[in-house]
N, C-alpha and C. Protein backbone atom coordinates (compact mmCIF):
# COMPACT_ATOMS: atom_id res chain seq x y z
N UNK A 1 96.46 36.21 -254.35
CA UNK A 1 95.63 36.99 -253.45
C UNK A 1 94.27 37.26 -254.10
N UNK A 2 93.07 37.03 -253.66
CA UNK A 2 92.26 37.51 -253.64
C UNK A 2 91.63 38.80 -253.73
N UNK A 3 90.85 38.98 -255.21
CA UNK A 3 90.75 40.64 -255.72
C UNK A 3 89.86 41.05 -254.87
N UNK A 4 89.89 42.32 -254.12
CA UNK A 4 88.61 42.85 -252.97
C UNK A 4 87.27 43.14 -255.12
N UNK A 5 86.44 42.82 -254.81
CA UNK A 5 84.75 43.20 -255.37
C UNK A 5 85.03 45.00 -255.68
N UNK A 6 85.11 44.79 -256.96
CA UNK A 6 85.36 46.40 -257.55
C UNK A 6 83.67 47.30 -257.01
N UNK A 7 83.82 48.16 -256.60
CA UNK A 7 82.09 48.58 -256.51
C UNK A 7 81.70 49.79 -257.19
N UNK A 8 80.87 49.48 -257.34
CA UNK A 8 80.14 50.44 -258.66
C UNK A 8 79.81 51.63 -258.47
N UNK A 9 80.44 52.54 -259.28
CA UNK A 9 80.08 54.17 -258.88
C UNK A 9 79.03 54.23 -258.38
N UNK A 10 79.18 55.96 -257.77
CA UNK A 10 77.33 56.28 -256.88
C UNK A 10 76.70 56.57 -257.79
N UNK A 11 76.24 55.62 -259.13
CA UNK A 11 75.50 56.17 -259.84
C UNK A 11 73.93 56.04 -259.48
N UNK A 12 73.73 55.34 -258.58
CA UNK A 12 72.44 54.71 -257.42
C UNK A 12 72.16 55.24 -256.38
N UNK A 13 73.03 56.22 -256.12
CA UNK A 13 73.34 56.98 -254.73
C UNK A 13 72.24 58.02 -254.39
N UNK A 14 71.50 58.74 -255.49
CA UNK A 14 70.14 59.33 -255.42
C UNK A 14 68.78 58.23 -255.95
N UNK A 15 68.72 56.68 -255.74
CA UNK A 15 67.94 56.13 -256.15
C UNK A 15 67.49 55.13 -254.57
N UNK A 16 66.26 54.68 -255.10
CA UNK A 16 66.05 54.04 -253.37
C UNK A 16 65.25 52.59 -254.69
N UNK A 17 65.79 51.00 -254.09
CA UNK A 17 65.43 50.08 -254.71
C UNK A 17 64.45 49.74 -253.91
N UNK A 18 63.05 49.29 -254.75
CA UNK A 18 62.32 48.81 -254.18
C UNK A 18 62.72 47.01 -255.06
N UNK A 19 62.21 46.18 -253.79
CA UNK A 19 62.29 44.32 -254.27
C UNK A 19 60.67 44.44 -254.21
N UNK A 20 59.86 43.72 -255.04
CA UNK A 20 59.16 43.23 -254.86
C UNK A 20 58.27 42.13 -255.43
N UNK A 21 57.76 41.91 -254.36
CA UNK A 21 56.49 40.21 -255.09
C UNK A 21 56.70 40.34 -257.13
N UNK A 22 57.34 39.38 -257.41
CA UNK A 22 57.23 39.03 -259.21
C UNK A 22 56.44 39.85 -259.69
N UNK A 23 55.04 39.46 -259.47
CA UNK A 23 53.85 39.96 -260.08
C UNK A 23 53.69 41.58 -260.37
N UNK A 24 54.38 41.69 -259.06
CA UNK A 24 54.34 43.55 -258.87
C UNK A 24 55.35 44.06 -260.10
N UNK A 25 56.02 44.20 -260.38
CA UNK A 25 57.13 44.78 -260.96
C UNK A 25 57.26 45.35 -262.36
N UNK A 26 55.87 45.00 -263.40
CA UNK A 26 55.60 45.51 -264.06
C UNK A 26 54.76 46.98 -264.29
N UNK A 27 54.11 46.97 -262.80
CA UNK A 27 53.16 47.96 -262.40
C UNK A 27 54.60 49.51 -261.90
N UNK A 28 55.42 48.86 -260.88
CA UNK A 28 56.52 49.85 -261.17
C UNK A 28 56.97 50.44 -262.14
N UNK A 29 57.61 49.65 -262.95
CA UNK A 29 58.35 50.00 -263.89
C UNK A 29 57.62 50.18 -265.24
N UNK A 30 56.54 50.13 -264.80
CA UNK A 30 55.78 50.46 -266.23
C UNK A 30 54.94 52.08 -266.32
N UNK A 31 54.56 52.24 -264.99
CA UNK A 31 54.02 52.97 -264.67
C UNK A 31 54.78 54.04 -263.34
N UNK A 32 54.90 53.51 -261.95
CA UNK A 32 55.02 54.35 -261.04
C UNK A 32 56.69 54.84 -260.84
N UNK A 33 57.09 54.28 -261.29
CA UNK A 33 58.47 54.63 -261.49
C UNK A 33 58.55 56.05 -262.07
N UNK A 34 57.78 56.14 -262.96
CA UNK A 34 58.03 57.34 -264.05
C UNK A 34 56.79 58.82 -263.04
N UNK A 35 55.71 58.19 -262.61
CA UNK A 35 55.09 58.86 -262.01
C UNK A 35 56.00 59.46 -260.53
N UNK A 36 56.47 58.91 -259.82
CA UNK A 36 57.60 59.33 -258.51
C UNK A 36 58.66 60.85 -259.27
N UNK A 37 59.19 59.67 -260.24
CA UNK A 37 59.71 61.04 -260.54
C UNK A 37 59.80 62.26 -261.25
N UNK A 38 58.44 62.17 -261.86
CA UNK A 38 58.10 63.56 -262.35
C UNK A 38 56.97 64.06 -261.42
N UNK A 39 56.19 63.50 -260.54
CA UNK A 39 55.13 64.12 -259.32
C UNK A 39 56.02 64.11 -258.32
N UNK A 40 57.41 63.35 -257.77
CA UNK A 40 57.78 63.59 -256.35
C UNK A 40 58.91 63.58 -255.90
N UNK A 41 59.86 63.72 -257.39
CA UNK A 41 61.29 63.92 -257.45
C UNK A 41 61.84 62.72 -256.63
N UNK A 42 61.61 61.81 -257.04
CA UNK A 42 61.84 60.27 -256.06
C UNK A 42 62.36 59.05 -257.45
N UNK A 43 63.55 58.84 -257.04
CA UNK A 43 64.02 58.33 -258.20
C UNK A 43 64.19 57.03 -257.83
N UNK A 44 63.35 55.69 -258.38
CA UNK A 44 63.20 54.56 -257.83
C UNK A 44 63.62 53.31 -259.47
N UNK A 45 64.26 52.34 -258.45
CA UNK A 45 64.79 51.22 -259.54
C UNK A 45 63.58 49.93 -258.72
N UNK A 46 63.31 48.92 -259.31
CA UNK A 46 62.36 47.88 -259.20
C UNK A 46 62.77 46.31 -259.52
N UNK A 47 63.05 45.85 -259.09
CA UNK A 47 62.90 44.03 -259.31
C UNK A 47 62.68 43.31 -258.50
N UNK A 48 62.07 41.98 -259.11
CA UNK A 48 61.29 40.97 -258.69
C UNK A 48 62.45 40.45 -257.85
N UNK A 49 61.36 39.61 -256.75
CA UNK A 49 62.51 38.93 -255.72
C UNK A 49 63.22 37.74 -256.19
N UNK A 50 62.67 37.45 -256.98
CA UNK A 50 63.63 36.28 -257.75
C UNK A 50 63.02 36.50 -258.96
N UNK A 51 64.78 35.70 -260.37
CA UNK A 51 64.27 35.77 -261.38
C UNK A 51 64.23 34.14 -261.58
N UNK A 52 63.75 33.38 -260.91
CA UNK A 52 63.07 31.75 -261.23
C UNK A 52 61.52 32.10 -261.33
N UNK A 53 61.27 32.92 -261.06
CA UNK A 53 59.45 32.88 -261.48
C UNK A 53 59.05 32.41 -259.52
N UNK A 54 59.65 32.13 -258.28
CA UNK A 54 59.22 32.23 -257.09
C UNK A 54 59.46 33.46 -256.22
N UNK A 55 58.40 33.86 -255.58
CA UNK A 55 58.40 34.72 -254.59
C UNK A 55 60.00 34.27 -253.67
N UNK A 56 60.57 35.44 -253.13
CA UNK A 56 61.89 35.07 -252.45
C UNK A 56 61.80 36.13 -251.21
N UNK A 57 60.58 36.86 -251.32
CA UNK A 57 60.69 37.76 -250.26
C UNK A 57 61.03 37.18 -248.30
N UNK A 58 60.13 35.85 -248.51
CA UNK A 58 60.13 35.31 -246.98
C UNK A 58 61.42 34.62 -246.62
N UNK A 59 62.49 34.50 -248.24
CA UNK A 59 63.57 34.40 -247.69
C UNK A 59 64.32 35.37 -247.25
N UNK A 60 64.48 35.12 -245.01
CA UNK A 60 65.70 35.77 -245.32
C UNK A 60 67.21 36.21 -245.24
N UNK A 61 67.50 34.94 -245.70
CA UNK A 61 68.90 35.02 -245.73
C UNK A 61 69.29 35.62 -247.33
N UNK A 62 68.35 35.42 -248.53
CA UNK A 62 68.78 35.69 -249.60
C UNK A 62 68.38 37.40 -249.77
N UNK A 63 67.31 37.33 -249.10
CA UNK A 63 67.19 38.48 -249.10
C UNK A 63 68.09 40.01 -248.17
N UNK A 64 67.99 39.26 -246.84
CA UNK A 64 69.43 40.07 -246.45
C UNK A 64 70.87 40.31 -247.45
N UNK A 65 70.98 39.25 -247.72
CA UNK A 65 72.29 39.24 -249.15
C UNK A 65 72.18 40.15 -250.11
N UNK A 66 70.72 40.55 -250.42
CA UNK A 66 70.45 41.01 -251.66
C UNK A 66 70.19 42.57 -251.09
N UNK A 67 69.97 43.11 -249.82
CA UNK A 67 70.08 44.20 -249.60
C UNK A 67 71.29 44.98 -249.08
N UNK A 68 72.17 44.12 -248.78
CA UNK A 68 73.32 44.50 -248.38
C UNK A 68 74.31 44.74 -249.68
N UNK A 69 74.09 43.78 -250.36
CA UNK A 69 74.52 44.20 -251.70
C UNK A 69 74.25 45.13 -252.59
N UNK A 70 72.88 45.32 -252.65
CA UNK A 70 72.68 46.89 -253.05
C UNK A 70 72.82 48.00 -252.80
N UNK A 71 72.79 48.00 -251.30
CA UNK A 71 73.73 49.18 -250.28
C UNK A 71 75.36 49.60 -250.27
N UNK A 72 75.66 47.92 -250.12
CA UNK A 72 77.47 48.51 -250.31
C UNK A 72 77.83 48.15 -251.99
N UNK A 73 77.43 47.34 -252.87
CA UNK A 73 78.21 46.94 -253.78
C UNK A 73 77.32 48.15 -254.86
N UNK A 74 76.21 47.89 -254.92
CA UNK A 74 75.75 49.23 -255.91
C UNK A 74 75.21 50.18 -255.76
N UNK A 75 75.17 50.45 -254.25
CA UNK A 75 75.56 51.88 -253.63
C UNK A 75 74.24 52.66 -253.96
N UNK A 76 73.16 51.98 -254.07
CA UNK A 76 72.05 52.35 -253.47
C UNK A 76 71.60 53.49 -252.68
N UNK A 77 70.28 54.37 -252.65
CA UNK A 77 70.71 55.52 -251.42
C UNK A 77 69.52 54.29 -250.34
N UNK A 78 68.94 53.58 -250.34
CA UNK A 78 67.89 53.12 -249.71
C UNK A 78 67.08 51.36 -250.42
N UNK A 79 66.89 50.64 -249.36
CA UNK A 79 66.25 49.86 -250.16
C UNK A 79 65.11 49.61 -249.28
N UNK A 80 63.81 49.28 -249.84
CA UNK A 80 62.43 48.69 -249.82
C UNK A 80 62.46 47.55 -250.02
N UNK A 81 61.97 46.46 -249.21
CA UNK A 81 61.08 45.12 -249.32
C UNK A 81 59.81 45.22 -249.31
N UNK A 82 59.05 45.30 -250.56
CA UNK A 82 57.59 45.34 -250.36
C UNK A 82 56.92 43.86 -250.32
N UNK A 83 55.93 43.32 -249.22
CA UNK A 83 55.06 42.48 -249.16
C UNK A 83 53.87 42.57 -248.78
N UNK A 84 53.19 41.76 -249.68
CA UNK A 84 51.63 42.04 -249.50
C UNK A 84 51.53 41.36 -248.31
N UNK A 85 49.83 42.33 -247.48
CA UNK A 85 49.45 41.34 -246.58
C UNK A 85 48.99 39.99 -246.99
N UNK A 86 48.57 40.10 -248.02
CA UNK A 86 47.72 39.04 -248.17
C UNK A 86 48.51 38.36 -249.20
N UNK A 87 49.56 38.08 -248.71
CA UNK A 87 50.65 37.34 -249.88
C UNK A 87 50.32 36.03 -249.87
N UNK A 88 50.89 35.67 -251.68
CA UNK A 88 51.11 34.14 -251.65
C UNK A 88 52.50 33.52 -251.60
N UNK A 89 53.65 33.95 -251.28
CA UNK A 89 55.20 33.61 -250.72
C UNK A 89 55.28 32.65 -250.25
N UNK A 90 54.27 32.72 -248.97
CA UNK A 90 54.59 32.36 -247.86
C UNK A 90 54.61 30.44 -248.26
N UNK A 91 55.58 29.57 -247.80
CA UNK A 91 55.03 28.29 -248.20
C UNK A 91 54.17 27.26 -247.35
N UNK A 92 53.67 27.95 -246.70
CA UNK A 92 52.27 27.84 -246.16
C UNK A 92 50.77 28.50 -245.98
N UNK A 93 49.88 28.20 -245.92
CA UNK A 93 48.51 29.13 -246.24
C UNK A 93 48.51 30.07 -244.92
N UNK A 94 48.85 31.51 -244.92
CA UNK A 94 48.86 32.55 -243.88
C UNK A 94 46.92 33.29 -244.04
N UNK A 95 46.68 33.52 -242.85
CA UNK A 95 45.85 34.45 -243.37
C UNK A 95 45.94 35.72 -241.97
N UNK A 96 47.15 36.16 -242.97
CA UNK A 96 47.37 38.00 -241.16
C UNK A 96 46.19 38.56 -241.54
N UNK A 97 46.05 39.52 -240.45
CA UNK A 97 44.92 40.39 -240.41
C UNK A 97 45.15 41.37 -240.14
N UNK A 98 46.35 42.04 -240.17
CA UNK A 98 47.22 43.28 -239.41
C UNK A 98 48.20 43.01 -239.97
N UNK A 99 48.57 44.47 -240.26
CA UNK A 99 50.16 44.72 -241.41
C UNK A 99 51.09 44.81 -240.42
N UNK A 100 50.90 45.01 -238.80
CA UNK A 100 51.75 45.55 -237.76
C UNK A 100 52.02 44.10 -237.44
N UNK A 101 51.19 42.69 -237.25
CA UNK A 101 51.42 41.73 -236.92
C UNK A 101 52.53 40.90 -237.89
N UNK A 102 52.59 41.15 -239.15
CA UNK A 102 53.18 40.67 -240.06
C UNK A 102 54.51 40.99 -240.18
N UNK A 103 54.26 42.37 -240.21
CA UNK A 103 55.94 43.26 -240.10
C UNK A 103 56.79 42.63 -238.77
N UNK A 104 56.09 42.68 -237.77
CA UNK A 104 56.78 42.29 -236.85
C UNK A 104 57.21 40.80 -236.64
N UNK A 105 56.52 40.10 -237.23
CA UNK A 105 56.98 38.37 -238.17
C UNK A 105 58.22 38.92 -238.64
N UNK A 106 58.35 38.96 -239.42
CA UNK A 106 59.15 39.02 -240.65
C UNK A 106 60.55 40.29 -240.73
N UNK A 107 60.13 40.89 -240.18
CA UNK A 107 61.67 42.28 -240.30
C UNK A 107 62.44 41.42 -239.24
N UNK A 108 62.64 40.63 -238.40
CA UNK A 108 63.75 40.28 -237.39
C UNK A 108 64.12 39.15 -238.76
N UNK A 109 63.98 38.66 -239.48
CA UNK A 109 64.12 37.65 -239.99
C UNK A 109 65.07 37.96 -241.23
N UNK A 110 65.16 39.16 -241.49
CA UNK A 110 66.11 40.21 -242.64
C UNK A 110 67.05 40.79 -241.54
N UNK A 111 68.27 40.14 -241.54
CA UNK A 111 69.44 40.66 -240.42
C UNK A 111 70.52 41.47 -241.10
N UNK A 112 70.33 42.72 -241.52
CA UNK A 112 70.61 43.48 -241.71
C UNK A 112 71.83 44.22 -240.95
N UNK A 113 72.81 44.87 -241.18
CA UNK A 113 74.13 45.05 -240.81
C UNK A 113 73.34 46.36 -240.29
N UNK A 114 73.99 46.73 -238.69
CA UNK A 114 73.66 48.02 -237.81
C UNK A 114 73.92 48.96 -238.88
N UNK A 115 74.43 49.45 -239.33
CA UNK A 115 75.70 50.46 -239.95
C UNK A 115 74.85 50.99 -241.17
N UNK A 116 73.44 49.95 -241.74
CA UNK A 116 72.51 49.99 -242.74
C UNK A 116 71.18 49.82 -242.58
N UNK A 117 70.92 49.90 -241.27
CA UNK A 117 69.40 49.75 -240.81
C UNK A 117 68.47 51.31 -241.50
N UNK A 118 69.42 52.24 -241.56
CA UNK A 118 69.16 53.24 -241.81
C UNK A 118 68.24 53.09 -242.99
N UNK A 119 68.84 52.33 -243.95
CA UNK A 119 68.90 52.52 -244.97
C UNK A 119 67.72 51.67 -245.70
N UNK A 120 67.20 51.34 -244.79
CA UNK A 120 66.37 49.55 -245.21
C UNK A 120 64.79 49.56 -244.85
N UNK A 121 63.95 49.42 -245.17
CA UNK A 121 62.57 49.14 -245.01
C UNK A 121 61.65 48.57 -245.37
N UNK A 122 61.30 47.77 -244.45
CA UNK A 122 59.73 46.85 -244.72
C UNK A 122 58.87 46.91 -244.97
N UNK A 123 58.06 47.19 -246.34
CA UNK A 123 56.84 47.94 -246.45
C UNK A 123 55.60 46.90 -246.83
N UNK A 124 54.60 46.73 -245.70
CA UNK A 124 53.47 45.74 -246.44
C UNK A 124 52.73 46.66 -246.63
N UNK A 125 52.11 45.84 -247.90
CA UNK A 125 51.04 46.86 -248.39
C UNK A 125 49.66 46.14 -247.69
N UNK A 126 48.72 47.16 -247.73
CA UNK A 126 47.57 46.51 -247.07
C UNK A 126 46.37 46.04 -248.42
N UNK A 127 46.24 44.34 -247.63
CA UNK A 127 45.82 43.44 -248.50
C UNK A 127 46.55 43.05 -249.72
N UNK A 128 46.65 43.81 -250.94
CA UNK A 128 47.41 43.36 -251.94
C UNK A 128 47.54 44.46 -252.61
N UNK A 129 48.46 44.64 -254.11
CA UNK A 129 48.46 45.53 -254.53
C UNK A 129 47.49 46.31 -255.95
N UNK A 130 46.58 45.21 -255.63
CA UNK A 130 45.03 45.67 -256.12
C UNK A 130 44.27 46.57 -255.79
N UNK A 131 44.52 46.65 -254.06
CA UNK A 131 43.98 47.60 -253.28
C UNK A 131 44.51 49.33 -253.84
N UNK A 132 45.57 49.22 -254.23
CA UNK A 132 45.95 50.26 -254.65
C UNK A 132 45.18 50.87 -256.36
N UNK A 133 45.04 49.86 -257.04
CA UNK A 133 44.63 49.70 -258.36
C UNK A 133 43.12 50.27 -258.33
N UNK A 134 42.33 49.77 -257.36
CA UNK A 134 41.22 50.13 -256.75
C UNK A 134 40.69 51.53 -256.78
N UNK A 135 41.65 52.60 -256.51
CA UNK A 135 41.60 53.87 -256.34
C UNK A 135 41.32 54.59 -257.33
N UNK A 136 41.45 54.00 -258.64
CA UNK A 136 41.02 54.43 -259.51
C UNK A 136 39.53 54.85 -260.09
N UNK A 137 38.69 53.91 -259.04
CA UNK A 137 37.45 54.28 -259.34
C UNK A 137 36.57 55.22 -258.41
N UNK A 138 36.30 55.69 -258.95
CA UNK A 138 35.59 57.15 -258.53
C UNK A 138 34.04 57.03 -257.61
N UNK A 139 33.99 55.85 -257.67
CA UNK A 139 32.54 55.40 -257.21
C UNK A 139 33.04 54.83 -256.06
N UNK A 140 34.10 54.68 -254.94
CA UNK A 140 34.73 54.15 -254.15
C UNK A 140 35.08 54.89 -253.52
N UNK A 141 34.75 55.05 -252.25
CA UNK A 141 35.08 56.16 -251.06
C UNK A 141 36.50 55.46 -249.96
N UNK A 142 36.93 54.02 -250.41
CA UNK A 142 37.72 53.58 -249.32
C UNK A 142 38.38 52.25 -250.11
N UNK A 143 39.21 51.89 -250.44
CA UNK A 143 40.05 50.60 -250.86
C UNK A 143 41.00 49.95 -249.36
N UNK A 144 40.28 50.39 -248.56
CA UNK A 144 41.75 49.68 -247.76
C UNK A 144 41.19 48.23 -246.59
N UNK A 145 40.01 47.95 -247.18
CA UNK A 145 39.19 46.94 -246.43
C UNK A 145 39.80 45.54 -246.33
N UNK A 146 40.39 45.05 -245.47
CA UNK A 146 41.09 43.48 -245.85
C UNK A 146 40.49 42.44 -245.89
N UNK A 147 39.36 42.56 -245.59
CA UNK A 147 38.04 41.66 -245.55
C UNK A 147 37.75 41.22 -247.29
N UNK A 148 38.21 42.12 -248.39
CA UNK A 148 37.48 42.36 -249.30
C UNK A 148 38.32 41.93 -250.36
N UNK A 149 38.42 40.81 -250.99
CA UNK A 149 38.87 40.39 -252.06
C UNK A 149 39.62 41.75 -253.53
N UNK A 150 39.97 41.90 -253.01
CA UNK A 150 40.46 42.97 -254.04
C UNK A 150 40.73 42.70 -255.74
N UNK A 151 41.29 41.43 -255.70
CA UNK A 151 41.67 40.74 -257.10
C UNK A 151 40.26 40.90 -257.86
N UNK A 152 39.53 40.45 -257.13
CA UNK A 152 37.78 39.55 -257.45
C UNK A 152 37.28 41.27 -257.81
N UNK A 153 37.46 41.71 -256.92
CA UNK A 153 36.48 43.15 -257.36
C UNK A 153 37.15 44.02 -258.74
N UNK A 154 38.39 44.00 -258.78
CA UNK A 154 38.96 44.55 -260.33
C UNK A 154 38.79 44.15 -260.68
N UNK A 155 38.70 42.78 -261.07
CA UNK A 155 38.22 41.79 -262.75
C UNK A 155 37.14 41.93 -262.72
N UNK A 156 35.66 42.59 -261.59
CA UNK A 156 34.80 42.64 -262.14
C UNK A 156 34.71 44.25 -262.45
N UNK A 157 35.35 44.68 -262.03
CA UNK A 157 35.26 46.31 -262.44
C UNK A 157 35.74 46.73 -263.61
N UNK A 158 36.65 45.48 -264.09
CA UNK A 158 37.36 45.91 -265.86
C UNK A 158 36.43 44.65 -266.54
N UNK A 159 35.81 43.90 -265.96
CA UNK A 159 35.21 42.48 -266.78
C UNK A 159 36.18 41.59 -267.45
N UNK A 160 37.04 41.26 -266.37
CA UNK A 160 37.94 40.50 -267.41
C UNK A 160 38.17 39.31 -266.39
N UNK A 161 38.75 38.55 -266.97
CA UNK A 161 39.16 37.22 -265.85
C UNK A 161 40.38 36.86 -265.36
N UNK A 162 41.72 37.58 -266.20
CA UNK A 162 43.08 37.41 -265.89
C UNK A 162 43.71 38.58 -265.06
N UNK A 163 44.22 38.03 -264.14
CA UNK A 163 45.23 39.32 -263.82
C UNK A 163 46.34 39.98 -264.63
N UNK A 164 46.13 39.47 -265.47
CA UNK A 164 47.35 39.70 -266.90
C UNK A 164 46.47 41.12 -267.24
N UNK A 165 45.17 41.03 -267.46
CA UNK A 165 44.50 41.81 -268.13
C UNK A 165 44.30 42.86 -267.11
N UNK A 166 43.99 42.93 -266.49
CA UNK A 166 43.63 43.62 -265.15
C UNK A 166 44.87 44.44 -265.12
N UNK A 167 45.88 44.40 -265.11
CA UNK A 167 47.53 45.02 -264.93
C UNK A 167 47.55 45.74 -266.61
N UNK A 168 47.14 44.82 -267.71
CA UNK A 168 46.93 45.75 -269.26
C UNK A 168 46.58 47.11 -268.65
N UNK A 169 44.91 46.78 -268.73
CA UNK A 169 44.05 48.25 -268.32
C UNK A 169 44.24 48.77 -267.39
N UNK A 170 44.96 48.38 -266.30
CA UNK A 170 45.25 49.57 -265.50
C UNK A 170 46.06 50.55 -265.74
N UNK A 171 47.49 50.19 -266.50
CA UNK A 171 48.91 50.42 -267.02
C UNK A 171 48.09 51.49 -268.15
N UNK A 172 47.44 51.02 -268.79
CA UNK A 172 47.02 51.52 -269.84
C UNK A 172 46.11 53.43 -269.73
N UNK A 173 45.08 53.02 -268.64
CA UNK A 173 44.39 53.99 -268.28
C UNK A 173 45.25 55.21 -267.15
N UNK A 174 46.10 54.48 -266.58
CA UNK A 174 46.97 55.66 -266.44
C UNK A 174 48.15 56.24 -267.16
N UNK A 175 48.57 55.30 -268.05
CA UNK A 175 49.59 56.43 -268.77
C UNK A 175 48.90 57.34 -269.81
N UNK A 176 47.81 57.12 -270.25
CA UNK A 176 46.78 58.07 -270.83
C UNK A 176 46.25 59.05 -270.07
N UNK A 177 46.37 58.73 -268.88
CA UNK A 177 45.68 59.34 -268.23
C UNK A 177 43.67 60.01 -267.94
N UNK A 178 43.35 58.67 -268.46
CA UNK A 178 42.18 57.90 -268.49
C UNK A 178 41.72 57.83 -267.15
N UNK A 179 42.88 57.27 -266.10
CA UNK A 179 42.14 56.66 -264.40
C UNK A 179 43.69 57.68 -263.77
N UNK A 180 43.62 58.12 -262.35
CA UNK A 180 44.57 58.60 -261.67
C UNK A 180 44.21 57.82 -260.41
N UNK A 181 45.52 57.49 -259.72
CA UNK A 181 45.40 57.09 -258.23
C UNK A 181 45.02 57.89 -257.28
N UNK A 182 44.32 57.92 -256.33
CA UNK A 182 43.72 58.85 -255.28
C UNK A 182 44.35 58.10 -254.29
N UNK A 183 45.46 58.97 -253.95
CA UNK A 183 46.07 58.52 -252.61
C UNK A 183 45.36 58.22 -251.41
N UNK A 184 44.28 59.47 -251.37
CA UNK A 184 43.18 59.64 -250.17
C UNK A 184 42.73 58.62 -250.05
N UNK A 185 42.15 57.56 -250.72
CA UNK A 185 41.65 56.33 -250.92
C UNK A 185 42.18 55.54 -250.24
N UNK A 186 43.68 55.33 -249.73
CA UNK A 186 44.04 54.06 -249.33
C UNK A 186 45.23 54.19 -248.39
N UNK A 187 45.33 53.87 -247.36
CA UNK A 187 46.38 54.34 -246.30
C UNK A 187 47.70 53.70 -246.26
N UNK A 188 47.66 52.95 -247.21
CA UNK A 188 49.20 51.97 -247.56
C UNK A 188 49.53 52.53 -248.19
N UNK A 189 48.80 53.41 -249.53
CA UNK A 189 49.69 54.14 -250.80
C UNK A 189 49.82 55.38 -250.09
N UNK A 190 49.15 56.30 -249.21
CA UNK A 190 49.82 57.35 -248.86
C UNK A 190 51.08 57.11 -248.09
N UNK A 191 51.02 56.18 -246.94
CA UNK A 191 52.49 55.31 -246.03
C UNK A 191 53.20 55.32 -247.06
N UNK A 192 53.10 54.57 -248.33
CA UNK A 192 53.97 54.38 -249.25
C UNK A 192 54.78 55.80 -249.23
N UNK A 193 54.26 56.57 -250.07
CA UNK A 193 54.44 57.77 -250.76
C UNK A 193 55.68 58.33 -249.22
N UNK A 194 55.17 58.24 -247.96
CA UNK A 194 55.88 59.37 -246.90
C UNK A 194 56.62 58.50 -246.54
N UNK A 195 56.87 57.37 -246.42
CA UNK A 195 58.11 56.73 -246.48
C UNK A 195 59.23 56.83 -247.33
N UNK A 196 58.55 56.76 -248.55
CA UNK A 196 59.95 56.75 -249.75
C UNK A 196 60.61 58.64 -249.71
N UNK A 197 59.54 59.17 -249.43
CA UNK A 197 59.98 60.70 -249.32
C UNK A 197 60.91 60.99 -247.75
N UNK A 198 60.58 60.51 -247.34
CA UNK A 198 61.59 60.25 -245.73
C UNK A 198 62.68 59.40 -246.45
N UNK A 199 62.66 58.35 -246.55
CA UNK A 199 64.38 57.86 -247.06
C UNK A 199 64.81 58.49 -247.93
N UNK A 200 64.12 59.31 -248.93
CA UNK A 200 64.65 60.06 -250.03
C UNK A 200 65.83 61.53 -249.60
N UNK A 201 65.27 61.29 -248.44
CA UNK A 201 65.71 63.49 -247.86
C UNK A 201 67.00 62.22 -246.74
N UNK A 202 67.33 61.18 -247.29
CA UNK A 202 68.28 60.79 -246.30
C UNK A 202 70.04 60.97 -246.89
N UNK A 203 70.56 61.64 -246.33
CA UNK A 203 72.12 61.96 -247.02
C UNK A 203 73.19 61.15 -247.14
């Protein structure tokens, strides 16, 4: 007979997983992870959508797999799919122009069990997650422009040429607390923030 899948205490049961784009996941767990839960009592776990080094978000059959599994097998209180608008996943050249047009692509495509819809959410960020990085500068009244190369404008705002580096000094200037994020700045990181605090108050 066949052993039923032992499942793993609720030791996840006050945590909400965010998946996201490779690239992202150092910026979590290096930084905002620790910021949630000492500014917003929001206790968050982070990994990349695949560990081959490819985006796996637009899959979704693996990705349904991978949220259902975190819900029933490691008992998760909530999970997040974060994708940029302006992603490179996709295995064709997209260019959305609306986070509402995209979402609505893509969430029928994550078939998710009724019983856990509750529990599950699609979050694009608007443009990329540079836009967020952006906020840091004080000479900037608005980051949420999709028109506006975001990558291109941090490497010239730190002078550097890698996004390797660009993710250094950002990581860097906020755990010193050198640069702070200004939520006001950008309407995806505040969405962010009242979303995860809405699934958080979920029982």
């Amino acid at each position: 007979m066949r052993r039923k899948k032992k499942r793993t205490p609720s030791s996840k049961s006050n945590t909400i997983l965010l998946i996201v784009e490779n690239s992202e996941v150092e910026f979590f767990n290096k930084y905002f992870k620790a910021y949630l839960k000492n500014e917003e009592s929001i206790l968050v776990d982070c990994i990349r959508s695949s560990t081959a080094g490819k985006c796996e978000i637009t899959n979704g059959n693996k990705m349904t797999n991978k949220v259902h599994a975190s819900l029933l097998d490691d008992g998760y209180k909530a999970v997040f799919i974060m994708i940029d608008l302006d992603t490179k996943c996709f295995d064709t050249e997209r260019n959305h122009d609306c986070l509402l047009k995209l979402k609505n692509e893509y969430a029928p495509r994550y078939k998710i069990d009724k019983k856990l819809e509750e529990k599950f959410y699609l979050f694009v960020v608007c443009n990329e997650i540079e836009s967020w990085f952006l906020t840091i500068d004080k000479n900037r009244n608005n980051t949420n422009s999709i028109n506006e190369d975001h990558k291109k404008v941090i490497k010239k705002l730190f002078n550097v040429q890698r996004e390797t580096d660009v993710l250094d000094k950002v990581l860097a200037g906020l755990n010193t607390g050198k640069y702070q994020l200004d939520f006001n700045k950008n309407d995806s990181l505040q969405h962010f923030i009242k979303k995860l605090k809405e699934f958080n108050s979920l029982k």
